[in-house]
N, C-alpha and C. Protein backbone atom coordinates (compact mmCIF):
# COMPACT_ATOMS: atom_id res chain seq x y z
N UNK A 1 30.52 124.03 69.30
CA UNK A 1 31.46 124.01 68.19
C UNK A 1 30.87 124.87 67.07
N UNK A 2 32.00 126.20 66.53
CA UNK A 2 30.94 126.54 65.07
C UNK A 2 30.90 125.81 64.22
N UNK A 3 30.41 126.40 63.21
CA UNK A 3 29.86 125.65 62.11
C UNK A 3 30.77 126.04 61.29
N UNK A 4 30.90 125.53 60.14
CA UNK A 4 31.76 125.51 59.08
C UNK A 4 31.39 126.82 58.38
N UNK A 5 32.22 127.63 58.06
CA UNK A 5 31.74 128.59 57.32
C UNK A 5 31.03 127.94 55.85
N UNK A 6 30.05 128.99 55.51
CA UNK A 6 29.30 128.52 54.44
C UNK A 6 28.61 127.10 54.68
N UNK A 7 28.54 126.44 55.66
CA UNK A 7 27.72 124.99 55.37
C UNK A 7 26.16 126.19 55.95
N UNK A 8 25.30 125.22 55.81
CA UNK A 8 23.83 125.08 56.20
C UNK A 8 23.62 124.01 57.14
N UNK A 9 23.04 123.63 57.96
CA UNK A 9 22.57 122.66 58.37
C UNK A 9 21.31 121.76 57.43
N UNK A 10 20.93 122.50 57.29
CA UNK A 10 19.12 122.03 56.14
C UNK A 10 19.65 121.60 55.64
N UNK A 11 20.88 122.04 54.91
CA UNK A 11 21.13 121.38 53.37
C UNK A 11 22.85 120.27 54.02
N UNK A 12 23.74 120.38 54.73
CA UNK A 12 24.52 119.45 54.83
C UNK A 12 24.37 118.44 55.75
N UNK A 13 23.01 118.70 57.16
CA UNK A 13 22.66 117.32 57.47
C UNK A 13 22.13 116.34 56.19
N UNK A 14 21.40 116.88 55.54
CA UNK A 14 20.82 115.21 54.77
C UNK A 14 22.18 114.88 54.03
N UNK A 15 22.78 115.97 53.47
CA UNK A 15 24.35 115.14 52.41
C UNK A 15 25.34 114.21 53.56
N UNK A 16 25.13 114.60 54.31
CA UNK A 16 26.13 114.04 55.15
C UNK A 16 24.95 112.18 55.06
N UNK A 17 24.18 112.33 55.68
CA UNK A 17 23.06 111.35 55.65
C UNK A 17 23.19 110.26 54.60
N UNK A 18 23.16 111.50 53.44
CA UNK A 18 23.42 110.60 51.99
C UNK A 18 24.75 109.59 51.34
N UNK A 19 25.67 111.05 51.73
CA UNK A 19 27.37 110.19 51.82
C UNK A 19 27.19 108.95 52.37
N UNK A 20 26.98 109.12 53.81
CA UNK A 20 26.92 107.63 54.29
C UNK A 20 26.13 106.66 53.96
N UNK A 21 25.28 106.53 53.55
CA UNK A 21 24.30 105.54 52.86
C UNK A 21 25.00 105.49 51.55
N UNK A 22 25.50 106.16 50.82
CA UNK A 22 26.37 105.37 49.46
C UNK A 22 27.14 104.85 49.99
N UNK A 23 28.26 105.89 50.67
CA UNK A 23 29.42 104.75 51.44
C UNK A 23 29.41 103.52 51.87
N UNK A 24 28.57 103.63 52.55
CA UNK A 24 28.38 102.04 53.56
C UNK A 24 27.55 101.09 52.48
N UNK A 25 26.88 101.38 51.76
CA UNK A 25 25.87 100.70 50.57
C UNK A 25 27.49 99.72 49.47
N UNK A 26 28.53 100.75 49.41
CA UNK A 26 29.37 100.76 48.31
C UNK A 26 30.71 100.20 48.88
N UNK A 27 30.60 100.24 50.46
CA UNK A 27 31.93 99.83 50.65
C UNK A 27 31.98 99.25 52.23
N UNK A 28 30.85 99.48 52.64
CA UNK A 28 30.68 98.14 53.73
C UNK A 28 30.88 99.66 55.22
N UNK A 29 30.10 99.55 56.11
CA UNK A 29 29.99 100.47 57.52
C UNK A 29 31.50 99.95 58.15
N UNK A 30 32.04 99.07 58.06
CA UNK A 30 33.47 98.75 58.97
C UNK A 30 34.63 99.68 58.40
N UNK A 31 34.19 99.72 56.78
CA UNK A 31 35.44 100.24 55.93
C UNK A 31 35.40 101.66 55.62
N UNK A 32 34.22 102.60 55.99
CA UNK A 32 33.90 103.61 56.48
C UNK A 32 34.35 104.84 57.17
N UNK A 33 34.86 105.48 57.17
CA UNK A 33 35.72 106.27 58.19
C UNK A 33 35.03 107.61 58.46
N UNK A 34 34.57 108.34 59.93
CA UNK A 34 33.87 109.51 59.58
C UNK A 34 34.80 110.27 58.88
N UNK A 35 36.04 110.42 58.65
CA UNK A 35 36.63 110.99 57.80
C UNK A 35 36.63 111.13 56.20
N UNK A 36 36.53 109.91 55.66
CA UNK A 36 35.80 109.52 54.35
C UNK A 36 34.74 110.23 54.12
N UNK A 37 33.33 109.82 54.97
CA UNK A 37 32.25 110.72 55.19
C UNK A 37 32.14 112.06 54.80
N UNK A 38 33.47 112.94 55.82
CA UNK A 38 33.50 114.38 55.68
C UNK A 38 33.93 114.49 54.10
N UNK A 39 34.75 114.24 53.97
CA UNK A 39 35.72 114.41 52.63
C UNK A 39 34.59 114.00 51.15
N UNK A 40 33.37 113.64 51.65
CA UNK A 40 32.61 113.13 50.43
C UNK A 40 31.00 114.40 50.45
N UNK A 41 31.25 114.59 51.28
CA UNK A 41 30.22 116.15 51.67
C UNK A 41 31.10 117.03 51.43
N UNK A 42 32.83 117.31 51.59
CA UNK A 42 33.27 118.33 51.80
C UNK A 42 33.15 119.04 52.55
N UNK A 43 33.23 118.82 53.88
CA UNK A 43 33.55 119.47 55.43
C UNK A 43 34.57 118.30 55.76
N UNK A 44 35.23 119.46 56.91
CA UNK A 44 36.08 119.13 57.79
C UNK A 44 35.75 118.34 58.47
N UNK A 45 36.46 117.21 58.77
CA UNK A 45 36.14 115.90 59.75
C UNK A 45 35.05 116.14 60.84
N UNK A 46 35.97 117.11 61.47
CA UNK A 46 35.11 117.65 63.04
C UNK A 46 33.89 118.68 62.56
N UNK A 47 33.60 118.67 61.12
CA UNK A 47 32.55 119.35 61.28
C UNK A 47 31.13 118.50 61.14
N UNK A 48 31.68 116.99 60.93
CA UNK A 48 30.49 115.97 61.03
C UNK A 48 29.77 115.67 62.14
N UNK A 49 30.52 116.11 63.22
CA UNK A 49 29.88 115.91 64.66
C UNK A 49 29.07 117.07 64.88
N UNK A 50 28.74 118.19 63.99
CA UNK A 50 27.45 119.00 64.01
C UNK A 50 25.81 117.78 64.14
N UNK A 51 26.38 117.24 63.00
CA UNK A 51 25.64 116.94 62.35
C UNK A 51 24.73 115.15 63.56
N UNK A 52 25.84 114.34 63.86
CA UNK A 52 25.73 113.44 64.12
C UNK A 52 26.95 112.75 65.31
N UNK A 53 26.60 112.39 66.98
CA UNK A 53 27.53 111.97 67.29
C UNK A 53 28.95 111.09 67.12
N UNK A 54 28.24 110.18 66.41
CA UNK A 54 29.09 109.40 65.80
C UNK A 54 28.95 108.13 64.82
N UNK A 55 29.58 107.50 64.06
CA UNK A 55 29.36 106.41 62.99
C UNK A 55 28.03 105.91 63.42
N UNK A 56 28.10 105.55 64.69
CA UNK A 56 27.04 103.93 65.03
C UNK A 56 25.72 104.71 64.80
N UNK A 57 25.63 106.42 65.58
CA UNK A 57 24.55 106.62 65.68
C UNK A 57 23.88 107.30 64.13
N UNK A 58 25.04 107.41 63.21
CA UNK A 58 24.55 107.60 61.71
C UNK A 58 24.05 106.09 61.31
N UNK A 59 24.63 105.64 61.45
CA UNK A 59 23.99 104.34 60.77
C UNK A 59 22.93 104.06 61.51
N UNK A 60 22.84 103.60 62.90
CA UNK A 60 21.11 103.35 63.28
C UNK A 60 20.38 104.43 63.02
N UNK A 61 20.78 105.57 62.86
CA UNK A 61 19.76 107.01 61.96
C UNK A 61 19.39 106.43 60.48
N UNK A 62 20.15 106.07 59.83
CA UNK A 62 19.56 105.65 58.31
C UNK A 62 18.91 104.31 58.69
N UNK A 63 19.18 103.53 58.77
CA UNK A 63 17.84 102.23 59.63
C UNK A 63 17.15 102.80 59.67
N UNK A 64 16.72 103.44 61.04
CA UNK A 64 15.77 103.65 61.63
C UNK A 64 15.21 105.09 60.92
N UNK A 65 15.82 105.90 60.21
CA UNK A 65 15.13 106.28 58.69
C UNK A 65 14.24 105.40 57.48
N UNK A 66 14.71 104.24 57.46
CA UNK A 66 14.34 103.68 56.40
C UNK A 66 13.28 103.13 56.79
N UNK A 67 12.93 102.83 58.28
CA UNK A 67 12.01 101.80 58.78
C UNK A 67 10.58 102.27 58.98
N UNK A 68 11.28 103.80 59.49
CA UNK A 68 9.78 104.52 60.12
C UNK A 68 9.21 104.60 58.68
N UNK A 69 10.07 104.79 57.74
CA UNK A 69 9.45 105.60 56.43
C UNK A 69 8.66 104.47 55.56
N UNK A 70 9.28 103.32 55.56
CA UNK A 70 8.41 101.93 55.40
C UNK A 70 6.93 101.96 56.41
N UNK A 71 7.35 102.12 57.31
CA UNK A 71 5.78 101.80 58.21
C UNK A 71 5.25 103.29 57.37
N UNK A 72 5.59 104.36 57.46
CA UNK A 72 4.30 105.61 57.38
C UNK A 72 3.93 105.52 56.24
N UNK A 73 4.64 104.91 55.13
CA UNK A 73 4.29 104.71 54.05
C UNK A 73 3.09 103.38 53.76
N UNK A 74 3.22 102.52 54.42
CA UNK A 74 2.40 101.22 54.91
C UNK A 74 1.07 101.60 55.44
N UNK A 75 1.26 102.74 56.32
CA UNK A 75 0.26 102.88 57.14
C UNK A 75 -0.92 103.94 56.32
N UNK A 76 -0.40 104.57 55.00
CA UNK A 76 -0.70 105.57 54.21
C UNK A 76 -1.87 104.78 53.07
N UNK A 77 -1.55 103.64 53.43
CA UNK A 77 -2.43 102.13 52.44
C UNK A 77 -3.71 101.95 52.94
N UNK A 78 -4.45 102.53 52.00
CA UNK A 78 -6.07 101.84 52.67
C UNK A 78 -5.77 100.08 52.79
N UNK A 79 -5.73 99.28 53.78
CA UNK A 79 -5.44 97.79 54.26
C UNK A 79 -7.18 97.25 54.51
N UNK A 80 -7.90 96.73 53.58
CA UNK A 80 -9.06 96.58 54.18
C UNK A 80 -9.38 95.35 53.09
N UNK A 81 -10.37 94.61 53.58
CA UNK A 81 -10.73 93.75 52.53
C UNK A 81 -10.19 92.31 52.72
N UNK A 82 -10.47 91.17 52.01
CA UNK A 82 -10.06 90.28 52.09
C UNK A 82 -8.89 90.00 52.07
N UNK A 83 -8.23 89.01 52.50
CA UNK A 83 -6.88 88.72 52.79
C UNK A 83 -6.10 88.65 50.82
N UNK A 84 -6.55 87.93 50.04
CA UNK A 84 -6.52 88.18 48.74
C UNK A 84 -6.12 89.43 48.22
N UNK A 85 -6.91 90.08 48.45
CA UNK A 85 -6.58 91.70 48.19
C UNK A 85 -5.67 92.01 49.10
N UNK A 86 -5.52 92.17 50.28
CA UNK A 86 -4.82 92.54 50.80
C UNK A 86 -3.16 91.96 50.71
N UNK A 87 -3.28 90.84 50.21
CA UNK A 87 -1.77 90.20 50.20
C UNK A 87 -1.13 91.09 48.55
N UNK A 88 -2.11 91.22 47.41
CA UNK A 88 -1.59 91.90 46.62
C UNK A 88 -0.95 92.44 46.47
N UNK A 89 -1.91 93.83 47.63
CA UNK A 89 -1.43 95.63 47.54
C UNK A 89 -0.30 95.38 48.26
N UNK A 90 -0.15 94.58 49.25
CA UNK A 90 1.31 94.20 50.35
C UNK A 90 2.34 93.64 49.38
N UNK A 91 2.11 93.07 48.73
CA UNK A 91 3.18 92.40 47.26
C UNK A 91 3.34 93.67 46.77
N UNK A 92 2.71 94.77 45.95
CA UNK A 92 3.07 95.61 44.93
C UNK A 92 3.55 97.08 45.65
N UNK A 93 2.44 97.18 46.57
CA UNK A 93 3.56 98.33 48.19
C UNK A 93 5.00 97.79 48.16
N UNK A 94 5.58 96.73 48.70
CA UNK A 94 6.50 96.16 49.24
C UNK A 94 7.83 96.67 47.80
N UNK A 95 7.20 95.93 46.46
CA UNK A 95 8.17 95.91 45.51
C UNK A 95 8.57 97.56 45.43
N UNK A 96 7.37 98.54 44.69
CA UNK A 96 6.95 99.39 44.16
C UNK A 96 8.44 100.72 45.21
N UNK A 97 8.30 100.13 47.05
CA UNK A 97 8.53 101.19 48.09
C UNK A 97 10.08 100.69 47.82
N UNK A 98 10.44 99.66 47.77
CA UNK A 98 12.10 99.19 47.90
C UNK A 98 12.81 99.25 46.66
N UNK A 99 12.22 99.33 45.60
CA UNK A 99 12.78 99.73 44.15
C UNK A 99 13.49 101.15 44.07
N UNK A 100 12.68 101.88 44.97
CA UNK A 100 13.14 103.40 44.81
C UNK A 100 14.30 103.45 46.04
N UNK A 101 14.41 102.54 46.86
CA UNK A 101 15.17 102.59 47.93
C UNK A 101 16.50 101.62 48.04
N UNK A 102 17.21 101.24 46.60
CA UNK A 102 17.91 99.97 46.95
C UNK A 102 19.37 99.94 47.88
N UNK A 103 19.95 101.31 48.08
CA UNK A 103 21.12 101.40 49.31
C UNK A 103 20.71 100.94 50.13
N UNK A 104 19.41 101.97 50.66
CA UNK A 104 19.04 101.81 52.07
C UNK A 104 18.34 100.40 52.09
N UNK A 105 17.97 99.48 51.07
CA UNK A 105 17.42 98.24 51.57
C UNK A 105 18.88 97.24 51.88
N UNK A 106 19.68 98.04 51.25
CA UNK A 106 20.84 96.98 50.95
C UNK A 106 21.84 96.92 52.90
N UNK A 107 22.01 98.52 53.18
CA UNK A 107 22.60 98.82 54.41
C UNK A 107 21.36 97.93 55.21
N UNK A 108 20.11 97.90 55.21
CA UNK A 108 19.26 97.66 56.05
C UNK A 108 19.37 96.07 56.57
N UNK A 109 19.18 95.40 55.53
CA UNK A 109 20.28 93.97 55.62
C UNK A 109 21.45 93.68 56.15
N UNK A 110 22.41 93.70 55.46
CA UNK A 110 23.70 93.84 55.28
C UNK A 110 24.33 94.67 56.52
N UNK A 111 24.04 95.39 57.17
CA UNK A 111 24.81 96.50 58.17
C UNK A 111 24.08 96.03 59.27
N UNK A 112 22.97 95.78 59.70
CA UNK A 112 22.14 95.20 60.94
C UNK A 112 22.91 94.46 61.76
N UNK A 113 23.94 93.95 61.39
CA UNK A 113 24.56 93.24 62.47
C UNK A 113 25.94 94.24 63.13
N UNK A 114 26.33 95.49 62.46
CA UNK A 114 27.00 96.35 63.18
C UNK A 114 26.27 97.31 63.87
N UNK A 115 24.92 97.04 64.56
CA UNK A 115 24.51 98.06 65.37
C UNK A 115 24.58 97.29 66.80
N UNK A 116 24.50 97.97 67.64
CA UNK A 116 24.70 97.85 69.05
C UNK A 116 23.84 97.35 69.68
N UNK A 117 23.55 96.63 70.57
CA UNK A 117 22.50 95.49 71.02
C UNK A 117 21.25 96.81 71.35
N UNK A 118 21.27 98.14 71.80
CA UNK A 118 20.38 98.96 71.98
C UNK A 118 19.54 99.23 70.86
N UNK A 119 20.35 99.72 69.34
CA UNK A 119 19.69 100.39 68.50
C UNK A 119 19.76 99.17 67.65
N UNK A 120 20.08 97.22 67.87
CA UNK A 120 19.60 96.63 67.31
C UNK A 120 18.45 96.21 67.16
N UNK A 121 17.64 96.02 68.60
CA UNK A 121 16.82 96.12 69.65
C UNK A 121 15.52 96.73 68.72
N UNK A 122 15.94 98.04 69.11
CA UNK A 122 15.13 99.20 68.27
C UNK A 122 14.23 98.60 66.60
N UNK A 123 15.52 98.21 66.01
CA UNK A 123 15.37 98.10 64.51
C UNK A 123 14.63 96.57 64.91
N UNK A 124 14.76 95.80 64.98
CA UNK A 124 14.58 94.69 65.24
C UNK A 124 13.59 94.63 65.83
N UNK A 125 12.79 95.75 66.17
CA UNK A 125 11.39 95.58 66.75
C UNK A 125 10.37 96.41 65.60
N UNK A 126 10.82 97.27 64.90
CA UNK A 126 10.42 97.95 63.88
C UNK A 126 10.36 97.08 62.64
N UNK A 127 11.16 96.27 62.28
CA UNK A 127 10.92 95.18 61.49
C UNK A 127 9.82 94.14 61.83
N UNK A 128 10.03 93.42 63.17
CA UNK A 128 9.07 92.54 63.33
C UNK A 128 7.54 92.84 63.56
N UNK A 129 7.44 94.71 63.63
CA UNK A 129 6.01 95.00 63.26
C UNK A 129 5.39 95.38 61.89
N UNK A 130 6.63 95.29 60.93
CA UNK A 130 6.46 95.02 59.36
C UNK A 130 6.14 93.80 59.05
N UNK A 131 7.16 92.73 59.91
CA UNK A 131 6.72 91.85 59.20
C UNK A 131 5.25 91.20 59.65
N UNK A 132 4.79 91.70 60.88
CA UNK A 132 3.63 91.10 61.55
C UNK A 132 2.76 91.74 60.75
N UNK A 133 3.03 92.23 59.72
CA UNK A 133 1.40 93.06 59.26
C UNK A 133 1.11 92.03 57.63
N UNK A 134 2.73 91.45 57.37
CA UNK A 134 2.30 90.37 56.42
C UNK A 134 1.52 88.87 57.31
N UNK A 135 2.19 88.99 58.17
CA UNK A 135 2.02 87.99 59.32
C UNK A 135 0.47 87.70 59.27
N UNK A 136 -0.21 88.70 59.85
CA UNK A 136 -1.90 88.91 59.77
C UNK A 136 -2.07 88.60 58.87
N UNK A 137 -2.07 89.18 57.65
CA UNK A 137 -2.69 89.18 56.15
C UNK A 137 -2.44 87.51 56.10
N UNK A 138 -1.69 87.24 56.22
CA UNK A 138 -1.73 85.45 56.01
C UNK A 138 -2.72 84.59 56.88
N UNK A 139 -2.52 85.03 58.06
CA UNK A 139 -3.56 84.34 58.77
C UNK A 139 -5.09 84.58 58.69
N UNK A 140 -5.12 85.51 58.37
CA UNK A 140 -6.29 86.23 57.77
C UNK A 140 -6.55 84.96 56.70
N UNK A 141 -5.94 84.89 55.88
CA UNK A 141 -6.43 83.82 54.25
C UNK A 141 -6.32 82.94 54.71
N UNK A 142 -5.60 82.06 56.07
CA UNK A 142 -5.79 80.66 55.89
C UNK A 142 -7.30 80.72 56.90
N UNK A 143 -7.25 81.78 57.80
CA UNK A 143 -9.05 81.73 58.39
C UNK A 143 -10.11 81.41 57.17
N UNK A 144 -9.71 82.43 55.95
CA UNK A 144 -11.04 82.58 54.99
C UNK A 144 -10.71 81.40 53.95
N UNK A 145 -9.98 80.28 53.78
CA UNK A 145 -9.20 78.96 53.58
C UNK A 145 -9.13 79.30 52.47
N UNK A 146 -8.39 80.72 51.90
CA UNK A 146 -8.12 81.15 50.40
C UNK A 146 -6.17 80.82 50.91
N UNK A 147 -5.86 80.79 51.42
CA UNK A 147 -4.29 80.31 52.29
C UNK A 147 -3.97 79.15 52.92
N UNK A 148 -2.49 78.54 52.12
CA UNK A 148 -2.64 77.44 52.72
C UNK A 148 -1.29 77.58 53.29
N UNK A 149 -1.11 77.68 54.52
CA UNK A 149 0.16 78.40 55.06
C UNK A 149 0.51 77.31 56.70
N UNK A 150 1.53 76.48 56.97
CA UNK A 150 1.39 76.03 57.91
C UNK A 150 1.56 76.61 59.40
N UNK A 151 2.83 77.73 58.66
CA UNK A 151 3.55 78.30 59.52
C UNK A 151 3.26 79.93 58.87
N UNK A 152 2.44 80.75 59.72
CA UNK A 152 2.40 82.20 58.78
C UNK A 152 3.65 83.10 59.04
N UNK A 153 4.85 83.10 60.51
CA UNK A 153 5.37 83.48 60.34
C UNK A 153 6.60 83.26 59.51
N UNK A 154 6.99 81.80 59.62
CA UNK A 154 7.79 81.80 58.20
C UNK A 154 7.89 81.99 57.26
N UNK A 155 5.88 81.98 56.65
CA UNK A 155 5.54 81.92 55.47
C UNK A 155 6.08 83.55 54.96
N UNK A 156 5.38 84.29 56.14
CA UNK A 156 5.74 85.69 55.87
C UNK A 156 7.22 86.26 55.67
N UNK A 157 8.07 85.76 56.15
CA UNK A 157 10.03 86.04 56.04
C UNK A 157 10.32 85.79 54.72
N UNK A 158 9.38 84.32 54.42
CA UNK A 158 10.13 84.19 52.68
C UNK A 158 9.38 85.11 51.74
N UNK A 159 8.24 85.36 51.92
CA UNK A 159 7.42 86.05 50.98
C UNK A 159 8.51 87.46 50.87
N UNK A 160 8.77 88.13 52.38
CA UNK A 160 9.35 89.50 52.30
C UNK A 160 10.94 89.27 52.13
N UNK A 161 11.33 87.90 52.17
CA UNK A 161 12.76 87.84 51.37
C UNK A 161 13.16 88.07 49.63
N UNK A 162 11.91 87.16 49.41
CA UNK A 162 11.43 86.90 47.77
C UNK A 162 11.22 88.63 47.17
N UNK A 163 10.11 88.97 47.90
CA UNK A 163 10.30 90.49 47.26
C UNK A 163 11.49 91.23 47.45
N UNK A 164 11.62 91.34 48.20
CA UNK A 164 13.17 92.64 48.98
C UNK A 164 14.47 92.21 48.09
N UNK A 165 14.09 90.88 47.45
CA UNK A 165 15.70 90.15 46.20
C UNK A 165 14.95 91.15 44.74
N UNK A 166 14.57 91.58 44.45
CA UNK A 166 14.14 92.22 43.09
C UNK A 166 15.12 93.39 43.65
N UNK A 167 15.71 94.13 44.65
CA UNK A 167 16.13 95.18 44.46
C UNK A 167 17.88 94.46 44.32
N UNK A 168 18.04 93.21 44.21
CA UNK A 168 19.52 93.41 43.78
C UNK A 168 19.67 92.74 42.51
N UNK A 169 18.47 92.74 41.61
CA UNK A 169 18.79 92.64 40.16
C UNK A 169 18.02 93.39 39.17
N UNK A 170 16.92 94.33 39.95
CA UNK A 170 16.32 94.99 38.75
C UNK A 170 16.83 96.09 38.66
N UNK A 171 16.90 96.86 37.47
CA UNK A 171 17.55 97.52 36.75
C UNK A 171 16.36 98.89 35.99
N UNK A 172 16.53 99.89 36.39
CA UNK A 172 15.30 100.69 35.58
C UNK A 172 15.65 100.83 34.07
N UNK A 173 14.84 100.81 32.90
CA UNK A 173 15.23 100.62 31.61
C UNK A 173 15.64 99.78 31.44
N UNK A 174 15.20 98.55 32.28
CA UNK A 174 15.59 97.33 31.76
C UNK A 174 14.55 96.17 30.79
N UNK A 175 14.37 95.37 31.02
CA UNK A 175 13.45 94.08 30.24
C UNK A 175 12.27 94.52 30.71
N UNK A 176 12.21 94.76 32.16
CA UNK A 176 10.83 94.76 32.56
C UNK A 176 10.59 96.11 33.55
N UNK A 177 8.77 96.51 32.95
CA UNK A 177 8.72 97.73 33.52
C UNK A 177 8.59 97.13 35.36
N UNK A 178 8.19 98.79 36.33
CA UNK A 178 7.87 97.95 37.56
C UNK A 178 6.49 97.25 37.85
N UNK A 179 5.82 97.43 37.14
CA UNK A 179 4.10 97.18 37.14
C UNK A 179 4.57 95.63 36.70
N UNK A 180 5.31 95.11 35.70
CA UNK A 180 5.17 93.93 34.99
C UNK A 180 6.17 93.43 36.06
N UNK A 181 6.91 93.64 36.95
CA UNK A 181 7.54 92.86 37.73
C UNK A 181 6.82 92.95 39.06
N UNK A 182 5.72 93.60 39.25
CA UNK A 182 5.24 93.62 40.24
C UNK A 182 3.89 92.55 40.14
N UNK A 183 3.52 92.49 39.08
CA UNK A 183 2.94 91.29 38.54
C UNK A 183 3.21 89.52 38.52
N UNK A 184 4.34 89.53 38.47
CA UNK A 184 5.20 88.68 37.73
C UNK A 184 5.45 88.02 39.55
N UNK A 185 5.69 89.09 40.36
CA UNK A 185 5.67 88.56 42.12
C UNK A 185 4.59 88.48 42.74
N UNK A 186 3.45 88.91 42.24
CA UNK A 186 2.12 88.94 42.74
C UNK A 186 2.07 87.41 42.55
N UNK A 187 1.91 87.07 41.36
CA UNK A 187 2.06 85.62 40.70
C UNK A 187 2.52 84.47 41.34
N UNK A 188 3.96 84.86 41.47
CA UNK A 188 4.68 83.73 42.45
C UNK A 188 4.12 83.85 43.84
N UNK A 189 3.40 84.86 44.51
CA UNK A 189 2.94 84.83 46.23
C UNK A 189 2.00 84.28 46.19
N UNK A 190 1.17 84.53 45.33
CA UNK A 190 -0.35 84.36 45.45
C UNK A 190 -0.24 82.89 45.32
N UNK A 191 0.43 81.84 44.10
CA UNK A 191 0.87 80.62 44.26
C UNK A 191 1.08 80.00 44.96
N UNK A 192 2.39 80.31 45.66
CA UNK A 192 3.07 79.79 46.48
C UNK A 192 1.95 79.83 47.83
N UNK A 193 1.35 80.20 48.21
CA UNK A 193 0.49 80.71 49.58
C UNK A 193 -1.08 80.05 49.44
N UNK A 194 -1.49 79.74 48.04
CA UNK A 194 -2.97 79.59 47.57
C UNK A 194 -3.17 78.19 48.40
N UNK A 195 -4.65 78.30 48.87
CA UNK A 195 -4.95 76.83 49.38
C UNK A 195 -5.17 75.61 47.74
């Protein structure tokens, strides 16, 4: 199929990328239309299938965008040291990475249940090696009995529920900078978790 006169690929794969992550962020992946899509990049319907086979596989593309980029970013963390320290930098990583990301945390939630048992699969295994890395860090502190945790994988779901809720009420230029709200959750984990 050609290409649209005047598009780029470099530059209208990611808009196309982007459209849909506001769209679906703003108006839900069911209510979505690749047509909407085109019309919000400005290409022709059929010129979205350059770009991307179809809806399902744009949306498990932004997932599975958001996920790898969480782990490489995770993995970019010197992780060393006592469980203490380490539950911190995992508190202020966690806030600090999803503040700048609140569509894609929002589709990442919220849209997970319109992917296809294959590319749910996928995501759903990419998560549970996020969350296994809070997972450790907990078990880690109740070994060194600075953690008093009965259950670490539960413990770990609420901890990364508790953080991942700051992206649907903080506000930049608001009451609080991100350092003082990243504080302010350090506070409540370290509490909530302390032997």
């Amino acid at each position: 199929m050609a290409r649209t006169q005047g598009s780029h690929s470099e530059i209208t794969g990611p808009r196309v990328r982007e459209a849909a992550l506001q769209l679906f962020a703003k108006h839900g992946y069911a209510a979505v239309s690749m047509r909407r899509i085109a019309s919000e990049v400005g290409v022709q319907a059929g010129a979205l299938y350059n770009y991307t086979p179809d809806k399902q596989a744009l949306l498990f593309s932004l997932l599975r965008g958001h996920m790898d980029d969480l782990l490489a970013a995770r993995a970019e963390l010197r992780d060393a040291g006592g469980a203490l320290v380490r539950l911190e930098r995992f508190v202020r990583f966690h806030i600090a990475f999803h503040l700048e990301r609140p569509e894609a945390v929002f589709i990442s939630y919220m849209e997970l249940r319109n992917l296809e048992p294959e590319n749910f699969a996928v995501i759903e295994g990419l998560r549970r090696e996020y969350e296994g890395q809070l997972e450790a860090i907990l078990r880690q502190g109740a070994a060194e009995g600075v953690f008093d945790v009965s259950d670490a994988k539960i413990a770990a779901l609420a901890v990364i529920a508790m953080l991942t809720g700051v992206t649907t009420w903080y506000r930049s230029g608001g009451r609080l900078s991100v350092p003082e709200v990243q504080q302010i959750y350090w506070t409540m984990v370290r509490k909530a978790v302390a032997a």
